[in-house]
PDB file of N, CA and C in Angstrom:
ATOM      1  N   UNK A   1      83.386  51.692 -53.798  1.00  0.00           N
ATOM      2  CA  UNK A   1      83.925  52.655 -52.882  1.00  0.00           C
ATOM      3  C   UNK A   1      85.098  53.369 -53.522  1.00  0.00           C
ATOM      4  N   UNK A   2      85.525  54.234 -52.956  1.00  0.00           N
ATOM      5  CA  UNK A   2      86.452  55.185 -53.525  1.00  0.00           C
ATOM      6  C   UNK A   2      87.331  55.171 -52.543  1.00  0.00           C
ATOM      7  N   UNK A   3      88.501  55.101 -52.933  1.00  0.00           N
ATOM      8  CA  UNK A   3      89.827  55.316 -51.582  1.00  0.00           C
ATOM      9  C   UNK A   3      90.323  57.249 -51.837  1.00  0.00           C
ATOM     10  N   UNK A   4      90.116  57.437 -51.002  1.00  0.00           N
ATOM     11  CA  UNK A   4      90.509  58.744 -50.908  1.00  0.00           C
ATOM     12  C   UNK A   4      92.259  58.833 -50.161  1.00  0.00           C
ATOM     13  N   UNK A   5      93.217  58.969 -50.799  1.00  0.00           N
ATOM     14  CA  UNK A   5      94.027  58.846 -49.868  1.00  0.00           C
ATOM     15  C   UNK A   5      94.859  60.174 -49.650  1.00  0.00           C
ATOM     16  N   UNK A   6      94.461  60.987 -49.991  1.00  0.00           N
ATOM     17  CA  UNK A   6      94.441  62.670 -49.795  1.00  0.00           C
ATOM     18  C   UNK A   6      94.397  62.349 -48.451  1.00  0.00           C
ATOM     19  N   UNK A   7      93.022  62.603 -48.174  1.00  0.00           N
ATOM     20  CA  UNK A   7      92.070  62.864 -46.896  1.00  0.00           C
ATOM     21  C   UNK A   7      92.106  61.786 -46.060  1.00  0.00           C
ATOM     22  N   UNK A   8      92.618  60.585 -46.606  1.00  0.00           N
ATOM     23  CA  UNK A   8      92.952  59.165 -45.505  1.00  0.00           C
ATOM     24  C   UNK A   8      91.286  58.902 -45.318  1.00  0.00           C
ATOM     25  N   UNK A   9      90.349  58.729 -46.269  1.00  0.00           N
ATOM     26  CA  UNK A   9      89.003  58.551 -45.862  1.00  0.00           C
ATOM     27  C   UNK A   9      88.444  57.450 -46.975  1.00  0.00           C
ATOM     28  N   UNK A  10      87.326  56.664 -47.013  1.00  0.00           N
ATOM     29  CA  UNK A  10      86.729  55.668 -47.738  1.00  0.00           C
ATOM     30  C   UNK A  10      85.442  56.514 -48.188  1.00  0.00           C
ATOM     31  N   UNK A  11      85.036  56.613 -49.292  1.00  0.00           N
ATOM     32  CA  UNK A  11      83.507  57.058 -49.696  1.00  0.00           C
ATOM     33  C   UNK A  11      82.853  56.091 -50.529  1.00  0.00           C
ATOM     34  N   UNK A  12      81.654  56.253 -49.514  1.00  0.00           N
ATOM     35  CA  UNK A  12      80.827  54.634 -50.662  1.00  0.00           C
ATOM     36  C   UNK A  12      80.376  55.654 -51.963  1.00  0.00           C
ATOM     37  N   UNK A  13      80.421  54.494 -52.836  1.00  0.00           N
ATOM     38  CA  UNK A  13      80.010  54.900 -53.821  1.00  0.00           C
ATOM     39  C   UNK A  13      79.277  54.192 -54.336  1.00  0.00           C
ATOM     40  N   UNK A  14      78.036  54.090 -54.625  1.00  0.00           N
ATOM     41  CA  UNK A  14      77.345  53.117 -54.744  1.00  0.00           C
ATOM     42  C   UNK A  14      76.125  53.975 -55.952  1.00  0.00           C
ATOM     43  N   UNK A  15      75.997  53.044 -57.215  1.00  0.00           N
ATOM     44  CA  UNK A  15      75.288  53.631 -58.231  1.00  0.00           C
ATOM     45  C   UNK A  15      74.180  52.401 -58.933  1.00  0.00           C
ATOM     46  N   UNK A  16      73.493  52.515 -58.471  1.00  0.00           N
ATOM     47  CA  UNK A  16      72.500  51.260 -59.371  1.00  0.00           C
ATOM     48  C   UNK A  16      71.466  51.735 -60.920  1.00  0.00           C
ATOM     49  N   UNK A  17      71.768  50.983 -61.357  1.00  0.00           N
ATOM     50  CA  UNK A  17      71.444  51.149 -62.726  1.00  0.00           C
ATOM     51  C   UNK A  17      70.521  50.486 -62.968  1.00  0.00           C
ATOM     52  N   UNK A  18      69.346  50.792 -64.177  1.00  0.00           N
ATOM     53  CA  UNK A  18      68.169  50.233 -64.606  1.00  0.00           C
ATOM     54  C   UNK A  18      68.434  48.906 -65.573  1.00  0.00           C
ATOM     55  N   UNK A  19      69.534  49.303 -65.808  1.00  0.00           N
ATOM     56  CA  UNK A  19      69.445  47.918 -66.856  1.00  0.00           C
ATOM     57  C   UNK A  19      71.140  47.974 -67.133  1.00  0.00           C
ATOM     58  N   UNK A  20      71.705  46.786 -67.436  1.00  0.00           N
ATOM     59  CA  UNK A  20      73.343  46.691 -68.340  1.00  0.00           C
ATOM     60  C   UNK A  20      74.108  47.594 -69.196  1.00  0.00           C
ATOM     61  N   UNK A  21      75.335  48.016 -68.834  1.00  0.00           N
ATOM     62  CA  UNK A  21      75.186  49.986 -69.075  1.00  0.00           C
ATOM     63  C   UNK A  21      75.449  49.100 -70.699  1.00  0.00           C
ATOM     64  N   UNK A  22      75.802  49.475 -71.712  1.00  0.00           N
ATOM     65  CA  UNK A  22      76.097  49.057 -73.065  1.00  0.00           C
ATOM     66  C   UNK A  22      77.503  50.051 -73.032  1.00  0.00           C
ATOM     67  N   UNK A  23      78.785  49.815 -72.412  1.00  0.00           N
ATOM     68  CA  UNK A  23      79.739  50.199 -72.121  1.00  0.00           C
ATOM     69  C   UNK A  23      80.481  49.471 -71.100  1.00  0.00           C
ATOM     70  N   UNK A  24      81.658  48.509 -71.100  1.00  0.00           N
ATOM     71  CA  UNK A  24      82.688  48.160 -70.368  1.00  0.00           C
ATOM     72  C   UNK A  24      83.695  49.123 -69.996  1.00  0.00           C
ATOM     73  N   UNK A  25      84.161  49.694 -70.658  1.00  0.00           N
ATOM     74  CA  UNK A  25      85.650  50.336 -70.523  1.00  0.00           C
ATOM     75  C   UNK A  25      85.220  51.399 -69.842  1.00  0.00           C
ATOM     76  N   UNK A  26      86.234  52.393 -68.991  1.00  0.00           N
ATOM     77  CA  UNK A  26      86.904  53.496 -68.541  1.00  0.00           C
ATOM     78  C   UNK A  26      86.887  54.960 -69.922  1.00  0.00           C
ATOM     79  N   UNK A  27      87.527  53.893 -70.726  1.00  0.00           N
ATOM     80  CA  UNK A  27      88.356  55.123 -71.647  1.00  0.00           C
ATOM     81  C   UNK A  27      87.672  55.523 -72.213  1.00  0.00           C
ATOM     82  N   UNK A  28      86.145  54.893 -73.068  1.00  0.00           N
ATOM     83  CA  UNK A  28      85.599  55.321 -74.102  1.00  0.00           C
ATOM     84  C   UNK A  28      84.457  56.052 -73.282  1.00  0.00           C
ATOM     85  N   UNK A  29      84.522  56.300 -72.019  1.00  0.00           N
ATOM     86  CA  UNK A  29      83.406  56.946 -70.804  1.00  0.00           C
ATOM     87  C   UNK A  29      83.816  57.877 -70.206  1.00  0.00           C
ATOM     88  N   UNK A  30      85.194  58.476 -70.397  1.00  0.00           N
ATOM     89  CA  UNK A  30      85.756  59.255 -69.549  1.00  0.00           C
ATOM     90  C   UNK A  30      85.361  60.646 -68.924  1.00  0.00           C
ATOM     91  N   UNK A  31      84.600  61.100 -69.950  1.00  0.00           N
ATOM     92  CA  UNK A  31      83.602  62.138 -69.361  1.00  0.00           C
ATOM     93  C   UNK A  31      82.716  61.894 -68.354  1.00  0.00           C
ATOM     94  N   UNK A  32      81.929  60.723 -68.910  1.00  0.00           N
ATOM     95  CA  UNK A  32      80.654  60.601 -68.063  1.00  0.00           C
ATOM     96  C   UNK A  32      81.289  59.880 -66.447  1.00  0.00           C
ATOM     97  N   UNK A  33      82.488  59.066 -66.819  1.00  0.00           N
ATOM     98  CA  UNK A  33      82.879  58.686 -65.160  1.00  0.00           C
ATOM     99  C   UNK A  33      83.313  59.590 -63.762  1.00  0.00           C
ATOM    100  N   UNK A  34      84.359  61.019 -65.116  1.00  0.00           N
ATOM    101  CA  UNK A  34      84.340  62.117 -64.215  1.00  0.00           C
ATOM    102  C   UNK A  34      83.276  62.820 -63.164  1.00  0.00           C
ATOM    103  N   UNK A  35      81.853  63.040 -64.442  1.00  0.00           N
ATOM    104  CA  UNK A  35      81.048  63.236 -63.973  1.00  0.00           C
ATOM    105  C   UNK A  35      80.372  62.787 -62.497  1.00  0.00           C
ATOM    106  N   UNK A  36      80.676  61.101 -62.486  1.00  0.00           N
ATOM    107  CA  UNK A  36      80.093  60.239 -61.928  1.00  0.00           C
ATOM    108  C   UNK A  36      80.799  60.614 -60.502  1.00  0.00           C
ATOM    109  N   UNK A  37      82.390  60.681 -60.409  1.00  0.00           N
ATOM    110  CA  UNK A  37      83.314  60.736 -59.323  1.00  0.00           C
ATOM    111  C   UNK A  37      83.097  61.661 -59.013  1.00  0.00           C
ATOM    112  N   UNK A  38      82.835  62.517 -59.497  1.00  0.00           N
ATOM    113  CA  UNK A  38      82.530  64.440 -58.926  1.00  0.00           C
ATOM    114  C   UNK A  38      81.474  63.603 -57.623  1.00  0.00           C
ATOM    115  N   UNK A  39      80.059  63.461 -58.674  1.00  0.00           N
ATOM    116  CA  UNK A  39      79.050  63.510 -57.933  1.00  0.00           C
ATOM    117  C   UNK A  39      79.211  63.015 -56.886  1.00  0.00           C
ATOM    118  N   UNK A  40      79.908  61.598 -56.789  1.00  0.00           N
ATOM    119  CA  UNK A  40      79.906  60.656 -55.593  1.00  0.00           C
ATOM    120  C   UNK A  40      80.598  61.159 -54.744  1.00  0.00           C
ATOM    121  N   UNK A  41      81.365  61.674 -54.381  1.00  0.00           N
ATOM    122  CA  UNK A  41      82.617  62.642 -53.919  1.00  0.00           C
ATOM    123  C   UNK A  41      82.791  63.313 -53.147  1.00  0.00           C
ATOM    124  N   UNK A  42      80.878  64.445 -53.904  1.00  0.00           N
ATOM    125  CA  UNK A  42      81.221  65.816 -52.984  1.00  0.00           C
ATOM    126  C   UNK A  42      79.905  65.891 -52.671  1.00  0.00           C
ATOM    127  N   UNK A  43      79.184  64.746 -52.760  1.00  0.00           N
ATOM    128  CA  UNK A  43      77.844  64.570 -52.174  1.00  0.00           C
ATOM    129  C   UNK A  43      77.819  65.012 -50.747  1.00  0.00           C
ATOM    130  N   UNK A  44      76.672  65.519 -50.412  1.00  0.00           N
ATOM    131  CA  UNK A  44      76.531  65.565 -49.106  1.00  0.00           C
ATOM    132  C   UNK A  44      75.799  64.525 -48.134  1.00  0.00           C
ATOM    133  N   UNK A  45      76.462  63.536 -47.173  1.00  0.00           N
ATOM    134  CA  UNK A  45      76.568  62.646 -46.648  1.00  0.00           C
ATOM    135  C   UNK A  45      76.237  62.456 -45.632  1.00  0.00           C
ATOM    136  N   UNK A  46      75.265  61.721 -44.553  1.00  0.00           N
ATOM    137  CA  UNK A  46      75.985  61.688 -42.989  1.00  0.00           C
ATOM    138  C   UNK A  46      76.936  60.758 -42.939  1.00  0.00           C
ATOM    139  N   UNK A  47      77.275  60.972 -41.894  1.00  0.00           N
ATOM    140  CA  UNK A  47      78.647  59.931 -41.131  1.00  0.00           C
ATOM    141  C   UNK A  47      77.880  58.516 -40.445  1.00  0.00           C
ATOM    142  N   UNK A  48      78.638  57.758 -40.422  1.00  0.00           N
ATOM    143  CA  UNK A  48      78.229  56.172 -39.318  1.00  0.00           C
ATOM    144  C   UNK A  48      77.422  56.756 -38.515  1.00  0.00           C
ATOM    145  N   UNK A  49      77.901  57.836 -37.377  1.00  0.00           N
ATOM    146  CA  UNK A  49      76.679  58.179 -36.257  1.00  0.00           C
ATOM    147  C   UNK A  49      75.815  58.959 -36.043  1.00  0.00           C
ATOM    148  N   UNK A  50      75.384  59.412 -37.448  1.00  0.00           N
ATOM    149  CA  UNK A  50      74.573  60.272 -37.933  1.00  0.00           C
ATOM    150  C   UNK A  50      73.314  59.187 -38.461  1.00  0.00           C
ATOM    151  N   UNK A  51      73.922  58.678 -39.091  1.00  0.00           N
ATOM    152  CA  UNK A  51      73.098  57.358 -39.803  1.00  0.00           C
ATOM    153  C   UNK A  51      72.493  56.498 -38.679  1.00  0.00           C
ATOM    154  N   UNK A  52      73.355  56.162 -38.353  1.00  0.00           N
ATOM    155  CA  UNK A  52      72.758  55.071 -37.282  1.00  0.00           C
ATOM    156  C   UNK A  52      71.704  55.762 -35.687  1.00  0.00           C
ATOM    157  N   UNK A  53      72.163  57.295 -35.834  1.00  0.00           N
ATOM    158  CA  UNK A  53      71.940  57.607 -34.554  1.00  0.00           C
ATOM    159  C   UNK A  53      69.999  58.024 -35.310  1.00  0.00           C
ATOM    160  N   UNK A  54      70.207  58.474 -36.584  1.00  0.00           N
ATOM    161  CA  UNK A  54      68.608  58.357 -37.198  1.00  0.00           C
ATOM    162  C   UNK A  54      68.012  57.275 -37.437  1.00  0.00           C
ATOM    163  N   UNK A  55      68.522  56.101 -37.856  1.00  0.00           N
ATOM    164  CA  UNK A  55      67.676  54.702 -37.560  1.00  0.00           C
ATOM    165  C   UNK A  55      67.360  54.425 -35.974  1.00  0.00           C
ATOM    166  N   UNK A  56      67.955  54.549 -35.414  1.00  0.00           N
ATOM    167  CA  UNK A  56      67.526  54.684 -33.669  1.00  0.00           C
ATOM    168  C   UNK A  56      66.467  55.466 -33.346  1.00  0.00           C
ATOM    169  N   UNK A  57      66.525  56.337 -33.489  1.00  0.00           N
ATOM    170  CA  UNK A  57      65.485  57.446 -33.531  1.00  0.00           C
ATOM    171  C   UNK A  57      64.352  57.223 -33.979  1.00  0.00           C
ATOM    172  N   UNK A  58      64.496  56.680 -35.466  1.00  0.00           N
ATOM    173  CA  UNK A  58      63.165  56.413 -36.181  1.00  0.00           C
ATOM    174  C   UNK A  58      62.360  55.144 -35.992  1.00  0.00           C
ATOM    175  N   UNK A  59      63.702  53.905 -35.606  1.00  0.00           N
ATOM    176  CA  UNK A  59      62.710  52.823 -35.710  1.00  0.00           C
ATOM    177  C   UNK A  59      62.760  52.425 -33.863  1.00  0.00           C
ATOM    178  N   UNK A  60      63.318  52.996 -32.658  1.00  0.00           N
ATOM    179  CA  UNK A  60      62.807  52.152 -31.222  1.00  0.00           C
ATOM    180  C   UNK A  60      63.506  53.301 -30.440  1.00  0.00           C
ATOM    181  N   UNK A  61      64.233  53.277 -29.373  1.00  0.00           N
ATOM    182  CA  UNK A  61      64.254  54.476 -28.694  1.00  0.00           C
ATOM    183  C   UNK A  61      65.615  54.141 -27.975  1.00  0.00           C
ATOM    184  N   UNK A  62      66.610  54.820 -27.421  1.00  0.00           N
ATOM    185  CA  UNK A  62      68.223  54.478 -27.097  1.00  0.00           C
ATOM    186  C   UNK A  62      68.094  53.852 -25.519  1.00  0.00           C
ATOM    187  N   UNK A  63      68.920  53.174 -25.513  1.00  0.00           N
ATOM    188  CA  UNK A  63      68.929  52.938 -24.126  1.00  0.00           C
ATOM    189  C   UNK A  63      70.231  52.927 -23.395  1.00  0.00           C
ATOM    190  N   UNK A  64      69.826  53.621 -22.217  1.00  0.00           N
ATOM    191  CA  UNK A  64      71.588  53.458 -21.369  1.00  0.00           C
ATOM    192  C   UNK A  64      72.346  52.371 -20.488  1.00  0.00           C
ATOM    193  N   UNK A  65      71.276  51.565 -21.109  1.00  0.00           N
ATOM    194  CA  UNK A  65      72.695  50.100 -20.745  1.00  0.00           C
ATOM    195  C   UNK A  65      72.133  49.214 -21.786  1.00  0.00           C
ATOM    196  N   UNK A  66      73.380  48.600 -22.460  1.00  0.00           N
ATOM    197  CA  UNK A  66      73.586  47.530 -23.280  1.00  0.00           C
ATOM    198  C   UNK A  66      72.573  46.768 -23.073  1.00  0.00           C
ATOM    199  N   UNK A  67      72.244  46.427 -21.750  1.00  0.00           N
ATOM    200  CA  UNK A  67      71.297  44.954 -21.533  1.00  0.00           C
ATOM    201  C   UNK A  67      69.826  45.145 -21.889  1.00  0.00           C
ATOM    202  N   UNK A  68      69.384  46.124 -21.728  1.00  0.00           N
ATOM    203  CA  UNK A  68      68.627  46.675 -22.313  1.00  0.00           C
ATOM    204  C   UNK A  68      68.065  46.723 -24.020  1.00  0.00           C
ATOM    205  N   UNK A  69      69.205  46.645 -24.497  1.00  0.00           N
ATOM    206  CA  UNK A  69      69.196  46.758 -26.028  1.00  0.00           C
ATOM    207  C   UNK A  69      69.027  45.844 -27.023  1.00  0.00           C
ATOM    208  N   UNK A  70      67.647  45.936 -27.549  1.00  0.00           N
ATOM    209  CA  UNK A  70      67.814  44.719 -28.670  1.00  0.00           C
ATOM    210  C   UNK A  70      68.792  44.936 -29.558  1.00  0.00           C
ATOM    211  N   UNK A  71      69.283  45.953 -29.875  1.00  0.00           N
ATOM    212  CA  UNK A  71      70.235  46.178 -30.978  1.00  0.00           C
ATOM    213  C   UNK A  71      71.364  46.712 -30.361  1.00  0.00           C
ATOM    214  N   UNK A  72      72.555  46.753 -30.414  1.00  0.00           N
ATOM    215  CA  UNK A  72      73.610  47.688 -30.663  1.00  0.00           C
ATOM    216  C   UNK A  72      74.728  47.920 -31.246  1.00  0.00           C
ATOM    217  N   UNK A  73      75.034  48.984 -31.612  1.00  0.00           N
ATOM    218  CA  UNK A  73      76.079  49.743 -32.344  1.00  0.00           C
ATOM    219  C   UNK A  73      77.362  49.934 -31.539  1.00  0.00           C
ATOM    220  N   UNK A  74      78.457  49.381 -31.588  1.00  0.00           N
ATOM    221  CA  UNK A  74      79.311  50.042 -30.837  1.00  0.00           C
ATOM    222  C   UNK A  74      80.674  49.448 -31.641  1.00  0.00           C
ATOM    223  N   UNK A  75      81.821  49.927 -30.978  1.00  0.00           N
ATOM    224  CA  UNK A  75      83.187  49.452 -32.085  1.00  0.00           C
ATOM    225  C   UNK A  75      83.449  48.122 -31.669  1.00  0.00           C
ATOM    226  N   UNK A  76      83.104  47.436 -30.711  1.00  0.00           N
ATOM    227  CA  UNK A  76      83.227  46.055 -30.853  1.00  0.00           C
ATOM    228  C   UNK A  76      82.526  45.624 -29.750  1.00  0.00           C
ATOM    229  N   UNK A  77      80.970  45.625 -29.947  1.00  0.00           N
ATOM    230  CA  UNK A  77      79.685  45.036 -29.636  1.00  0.00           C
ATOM    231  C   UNK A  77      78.659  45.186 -30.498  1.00  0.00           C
ATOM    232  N   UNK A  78      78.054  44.005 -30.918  1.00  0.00           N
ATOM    233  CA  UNK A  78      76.820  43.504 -31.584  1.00  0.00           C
ATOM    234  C   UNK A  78      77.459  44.439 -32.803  1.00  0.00           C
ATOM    235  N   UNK A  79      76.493  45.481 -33.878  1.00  0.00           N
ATOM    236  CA  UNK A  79      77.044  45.904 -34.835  1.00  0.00           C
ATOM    237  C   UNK A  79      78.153  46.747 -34.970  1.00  0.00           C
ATOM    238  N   UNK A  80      79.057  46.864 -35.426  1.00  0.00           N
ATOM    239  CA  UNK A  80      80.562  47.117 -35.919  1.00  0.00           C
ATOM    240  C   UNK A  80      80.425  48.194 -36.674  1.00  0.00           C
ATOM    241  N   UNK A  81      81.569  49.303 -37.164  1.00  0.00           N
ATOM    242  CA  UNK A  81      81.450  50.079 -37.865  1.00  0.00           C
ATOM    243  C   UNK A  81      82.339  48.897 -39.245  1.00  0.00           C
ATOM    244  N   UNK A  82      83.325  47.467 -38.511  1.00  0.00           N
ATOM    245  CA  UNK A  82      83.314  46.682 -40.409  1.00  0.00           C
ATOM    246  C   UNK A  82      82.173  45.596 -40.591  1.00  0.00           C
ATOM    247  N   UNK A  83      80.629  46.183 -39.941  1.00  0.00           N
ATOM    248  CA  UNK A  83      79.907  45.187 -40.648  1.00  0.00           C
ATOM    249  C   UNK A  83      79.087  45.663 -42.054  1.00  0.00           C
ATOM    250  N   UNK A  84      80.064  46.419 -42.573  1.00  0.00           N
ATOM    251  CA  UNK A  84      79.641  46.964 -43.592  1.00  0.00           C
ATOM    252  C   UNK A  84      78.467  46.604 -44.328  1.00  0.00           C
ATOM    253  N   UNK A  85      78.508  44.673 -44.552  1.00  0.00           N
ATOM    254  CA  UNK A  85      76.843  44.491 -45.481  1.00  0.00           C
ATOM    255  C   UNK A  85      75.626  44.563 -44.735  1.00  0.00           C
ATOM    256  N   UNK A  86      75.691  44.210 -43.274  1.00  0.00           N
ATOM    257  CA  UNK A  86      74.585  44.911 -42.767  1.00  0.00           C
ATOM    258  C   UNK A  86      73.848  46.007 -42.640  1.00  0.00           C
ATOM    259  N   UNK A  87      75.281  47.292 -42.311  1.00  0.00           N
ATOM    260  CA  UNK A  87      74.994  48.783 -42.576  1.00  0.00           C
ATOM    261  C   UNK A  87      74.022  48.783 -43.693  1.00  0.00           C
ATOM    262  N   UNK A  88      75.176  48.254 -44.821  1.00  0.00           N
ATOM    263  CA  UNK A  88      74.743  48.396 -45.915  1.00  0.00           C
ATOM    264  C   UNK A  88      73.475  47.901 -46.671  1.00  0.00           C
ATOM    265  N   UNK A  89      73.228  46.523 -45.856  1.00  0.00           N
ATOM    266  CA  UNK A  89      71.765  46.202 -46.918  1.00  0.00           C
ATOM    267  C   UNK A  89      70.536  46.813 -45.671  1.00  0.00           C
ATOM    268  N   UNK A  90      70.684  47.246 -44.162  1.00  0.00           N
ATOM    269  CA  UNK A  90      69.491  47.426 -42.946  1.00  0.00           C
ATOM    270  C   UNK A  90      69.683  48.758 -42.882  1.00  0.00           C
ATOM    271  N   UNK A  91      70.182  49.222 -42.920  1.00  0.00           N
ATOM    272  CA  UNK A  91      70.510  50.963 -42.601  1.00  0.00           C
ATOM    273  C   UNK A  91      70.922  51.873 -43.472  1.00  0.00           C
ATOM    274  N   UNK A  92      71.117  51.723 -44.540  1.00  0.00           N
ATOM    275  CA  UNK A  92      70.800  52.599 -45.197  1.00  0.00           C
ATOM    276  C   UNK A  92      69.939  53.056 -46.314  1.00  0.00           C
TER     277      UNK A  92
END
């Protein structure tokens, strides 16, 4: 992730690679990391309820009461905006 503290905002940054880069350091990469931070940066993104409001959509249908809901999203019921590894490994 990237701390943005300009903008007071968090951006995932998340890059998976095919194989072990053959490079540790920062310094001897400095081009290609720029590169890398641009991209991650100024990507175009949705937000938490953009994301989540399209997994809803795509995989069962919303409902207007909680009890109802096999799943939910909320700031502090069932999923969280800090359950980040869930977001992260089911939703996105």
């Amino acid at each position: 992730m990237v701390l943005d503290v300009y903008e007071n905002k968090v951006v995932w940054a998340d890059i998976s690679l095919k194989s072990q880069p053959r490079w540790n350091n920062v310094e001897n990469n400095m081009s290609g990391m720029i590169l890398m931070g641009k991209a991650l940066t100024t990507m175009k993104k949705p937000n938490l309820y953009d994301l989540l409001m399209l997994n809803a959509k795509a995989r069962g249908e919303l409902c207007e009461a909680i009890e109802d809901a096999d799943t939910v999203f909320s700031v502090d019921n069932g999923i969280t905006p800090y359950d980040t590894d869930i977001i992260v490994s089911q939703y996105l």
